[in-house]
N, C-alpha and C. Protein backbone atom coordinates (compact mmCIF):
# COMPACT_ATOMS: atom_id res chain seq x y z
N UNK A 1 1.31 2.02 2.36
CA UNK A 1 2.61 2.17 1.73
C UNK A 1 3.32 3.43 2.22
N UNK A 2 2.37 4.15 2.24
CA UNK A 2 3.03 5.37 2.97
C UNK A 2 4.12 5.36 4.36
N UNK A 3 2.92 4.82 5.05
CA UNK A 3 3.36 4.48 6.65
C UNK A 3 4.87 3.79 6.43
N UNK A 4 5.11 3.02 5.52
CA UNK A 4 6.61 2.62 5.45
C UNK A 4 7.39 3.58 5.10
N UNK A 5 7.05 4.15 3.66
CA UNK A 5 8.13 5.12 3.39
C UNK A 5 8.31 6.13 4.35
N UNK A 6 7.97 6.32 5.44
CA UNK A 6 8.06 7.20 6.62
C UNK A 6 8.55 6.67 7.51
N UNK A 7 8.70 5.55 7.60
CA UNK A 7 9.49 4.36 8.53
C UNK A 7 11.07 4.69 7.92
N UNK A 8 11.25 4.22 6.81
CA UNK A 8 12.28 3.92 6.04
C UNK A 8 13.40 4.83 5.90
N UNK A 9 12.39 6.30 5.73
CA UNK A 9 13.12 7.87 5.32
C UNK A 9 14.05 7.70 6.60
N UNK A 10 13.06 7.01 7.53
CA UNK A 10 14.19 7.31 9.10
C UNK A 10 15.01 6.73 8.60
N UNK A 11 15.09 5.47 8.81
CA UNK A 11 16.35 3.99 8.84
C UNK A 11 17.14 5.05 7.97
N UNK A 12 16.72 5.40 6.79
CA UNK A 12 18.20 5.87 6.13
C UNK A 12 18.88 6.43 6.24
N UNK A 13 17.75 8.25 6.92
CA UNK A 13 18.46 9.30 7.44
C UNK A 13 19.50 8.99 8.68
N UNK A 14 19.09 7.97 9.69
CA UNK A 14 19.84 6.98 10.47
C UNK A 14 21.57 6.52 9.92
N UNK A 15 21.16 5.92 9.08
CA UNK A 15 22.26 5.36 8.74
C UNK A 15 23.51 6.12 7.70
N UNK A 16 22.22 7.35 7.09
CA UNK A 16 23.69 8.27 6.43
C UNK A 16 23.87 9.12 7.54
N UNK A 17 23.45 8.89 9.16
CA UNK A 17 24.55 9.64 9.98
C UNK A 17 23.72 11.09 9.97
N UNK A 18 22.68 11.43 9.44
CA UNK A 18 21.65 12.30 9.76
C UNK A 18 20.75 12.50 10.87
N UNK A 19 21.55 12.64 12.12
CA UNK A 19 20.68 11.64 13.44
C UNK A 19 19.16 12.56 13.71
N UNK A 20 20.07 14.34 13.31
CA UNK A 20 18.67 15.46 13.53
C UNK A 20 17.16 15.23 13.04
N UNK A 21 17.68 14.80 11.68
CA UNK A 21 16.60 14.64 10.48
C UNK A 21 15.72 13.21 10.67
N UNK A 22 16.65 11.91 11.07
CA UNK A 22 16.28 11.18 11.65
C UNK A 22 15.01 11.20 12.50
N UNK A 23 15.69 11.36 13.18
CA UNK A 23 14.83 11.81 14.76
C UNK A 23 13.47 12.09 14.68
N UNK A 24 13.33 13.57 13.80
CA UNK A 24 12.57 14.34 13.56
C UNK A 24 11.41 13.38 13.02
N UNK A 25 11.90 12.92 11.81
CA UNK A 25 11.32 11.87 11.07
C UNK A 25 10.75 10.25 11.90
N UNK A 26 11.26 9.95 12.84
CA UNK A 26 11.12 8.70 13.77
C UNK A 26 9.50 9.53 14.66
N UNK A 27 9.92 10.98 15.19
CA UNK A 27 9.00 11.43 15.90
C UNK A 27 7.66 11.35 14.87
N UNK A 28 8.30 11.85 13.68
CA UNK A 28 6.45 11.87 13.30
C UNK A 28 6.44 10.94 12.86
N UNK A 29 6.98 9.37 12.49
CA UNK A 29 5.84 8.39 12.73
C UNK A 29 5.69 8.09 13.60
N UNK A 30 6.02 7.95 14.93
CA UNK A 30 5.07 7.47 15.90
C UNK A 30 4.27 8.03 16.00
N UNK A 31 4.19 9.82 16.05
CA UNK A 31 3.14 10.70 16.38
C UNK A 31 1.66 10.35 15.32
N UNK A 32 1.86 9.61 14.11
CA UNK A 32 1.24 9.75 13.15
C UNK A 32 0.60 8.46 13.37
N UNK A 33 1.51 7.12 13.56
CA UNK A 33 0.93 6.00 13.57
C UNK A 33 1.50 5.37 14.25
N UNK A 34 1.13 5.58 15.67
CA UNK A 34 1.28 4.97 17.22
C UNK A 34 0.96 3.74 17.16
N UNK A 35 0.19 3.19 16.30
CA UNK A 35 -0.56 1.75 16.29
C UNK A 35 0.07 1.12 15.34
N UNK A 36 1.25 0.92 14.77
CA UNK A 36 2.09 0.58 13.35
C UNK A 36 2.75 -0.35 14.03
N UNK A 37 2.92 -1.71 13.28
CA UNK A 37 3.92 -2.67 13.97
C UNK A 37 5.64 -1.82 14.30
N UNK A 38 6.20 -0.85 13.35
CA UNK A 38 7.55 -0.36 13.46
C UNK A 38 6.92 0.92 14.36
N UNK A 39 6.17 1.06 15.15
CA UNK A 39 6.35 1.98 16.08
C UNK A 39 7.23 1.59 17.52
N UNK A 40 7.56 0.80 17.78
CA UNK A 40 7.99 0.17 18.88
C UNK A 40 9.64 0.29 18.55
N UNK A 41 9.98 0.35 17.30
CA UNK A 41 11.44 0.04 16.66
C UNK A 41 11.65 1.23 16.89
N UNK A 42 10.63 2.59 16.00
CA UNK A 42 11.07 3.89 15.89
C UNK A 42 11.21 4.60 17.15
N UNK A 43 10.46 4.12 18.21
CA UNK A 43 10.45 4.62 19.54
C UNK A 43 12.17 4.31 20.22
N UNK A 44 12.87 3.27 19.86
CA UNK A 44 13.85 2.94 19.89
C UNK A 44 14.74 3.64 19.42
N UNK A 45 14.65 3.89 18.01
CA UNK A 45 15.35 4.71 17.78
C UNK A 45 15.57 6.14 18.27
N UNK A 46 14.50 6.67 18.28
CA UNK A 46 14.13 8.11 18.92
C UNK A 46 15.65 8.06 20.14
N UNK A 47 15.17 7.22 20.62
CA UNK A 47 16.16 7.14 21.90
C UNK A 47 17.62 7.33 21.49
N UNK A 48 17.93 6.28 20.56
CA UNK A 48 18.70 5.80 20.73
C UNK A 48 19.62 7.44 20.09
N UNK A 49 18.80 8.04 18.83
CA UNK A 49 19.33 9.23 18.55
C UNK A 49 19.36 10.42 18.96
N UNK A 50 18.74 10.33 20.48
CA UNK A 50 18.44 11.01 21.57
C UNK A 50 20.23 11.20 21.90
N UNK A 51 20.38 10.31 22.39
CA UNK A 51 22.12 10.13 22.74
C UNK A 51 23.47 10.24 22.06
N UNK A 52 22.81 9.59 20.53
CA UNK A 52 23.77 9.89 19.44
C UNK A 52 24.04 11.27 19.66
N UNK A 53 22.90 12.24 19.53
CA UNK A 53 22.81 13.46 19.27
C UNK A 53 23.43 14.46 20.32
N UNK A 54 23.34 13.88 21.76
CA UNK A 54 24.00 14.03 22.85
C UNK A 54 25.52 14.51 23.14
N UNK A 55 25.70 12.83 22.55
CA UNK A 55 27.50 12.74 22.48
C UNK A 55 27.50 14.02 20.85
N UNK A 56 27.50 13.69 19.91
CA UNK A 56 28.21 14.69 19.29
C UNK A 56 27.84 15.97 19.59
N UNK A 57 27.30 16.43 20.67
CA UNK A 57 27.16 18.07 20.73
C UNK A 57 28.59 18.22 22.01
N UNK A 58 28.54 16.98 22.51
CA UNK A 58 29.33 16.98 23.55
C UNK A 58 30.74 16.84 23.08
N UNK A 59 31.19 15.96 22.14
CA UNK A 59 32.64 16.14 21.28
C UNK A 59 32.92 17.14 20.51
N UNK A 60 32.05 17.79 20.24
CA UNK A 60 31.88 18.56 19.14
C UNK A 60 32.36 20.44 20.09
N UNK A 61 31.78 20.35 21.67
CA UNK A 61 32.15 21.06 22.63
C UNK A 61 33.50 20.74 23.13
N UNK A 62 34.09 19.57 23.24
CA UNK A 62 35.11 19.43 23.67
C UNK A 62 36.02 20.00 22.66
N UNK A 63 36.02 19.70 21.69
CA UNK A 63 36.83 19.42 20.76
C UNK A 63 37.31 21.54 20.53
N UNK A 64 36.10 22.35 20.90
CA UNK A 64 36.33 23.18 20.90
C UNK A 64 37.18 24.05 21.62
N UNK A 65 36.74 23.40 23.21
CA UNK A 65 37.60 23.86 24.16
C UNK A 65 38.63 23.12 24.36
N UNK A 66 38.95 22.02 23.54
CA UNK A 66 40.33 21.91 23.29
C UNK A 66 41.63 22.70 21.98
N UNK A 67 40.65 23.29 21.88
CA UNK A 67 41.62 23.93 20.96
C UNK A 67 41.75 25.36 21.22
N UNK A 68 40.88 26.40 22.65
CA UNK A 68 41.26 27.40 23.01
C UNK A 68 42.06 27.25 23.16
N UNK A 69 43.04 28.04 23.21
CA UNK A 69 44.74 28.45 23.98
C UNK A 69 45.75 27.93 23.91
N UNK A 70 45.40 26.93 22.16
CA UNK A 70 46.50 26.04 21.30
C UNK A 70 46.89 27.14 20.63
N UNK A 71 46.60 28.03 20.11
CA UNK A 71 46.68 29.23 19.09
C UNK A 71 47.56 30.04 19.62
């Protein structure tokens, strides 16, 4: 039962847009239980919030240096 609620904490942190916490959370279940039918999903995810996490550091930079030398 456990092994799910550690599955799950992801999906949610996922879906309220928590990609850091996510992540974090996706890493230690696989790290924990590599042999889990949702390890293959969470490995997916990992990725997928690999990139999420990507782009918003990257808009999040733009967005900055778009607003030098508006002021």
């Amino acid at each position: 039962q456990v092994v799910n609620a550690v599955y799950w904490k992801g999906e949610s942190l996922y879906k309220l847009k928590k990609y850091i916490e996510a992540q974090n959370t996706f890493t230690t279940f696989v790290e924990k239980y590599p042999d889990h039918d949702q390890a293959k999903q969470a490995k997916k995810r990992i990725s997928k919030l690999a990139e999420l996490i990507k782009d918003r550091e990257t808009n999040a930079a733009n967005e900055l240096s778009d607003s030098d030398g508006r002021n």
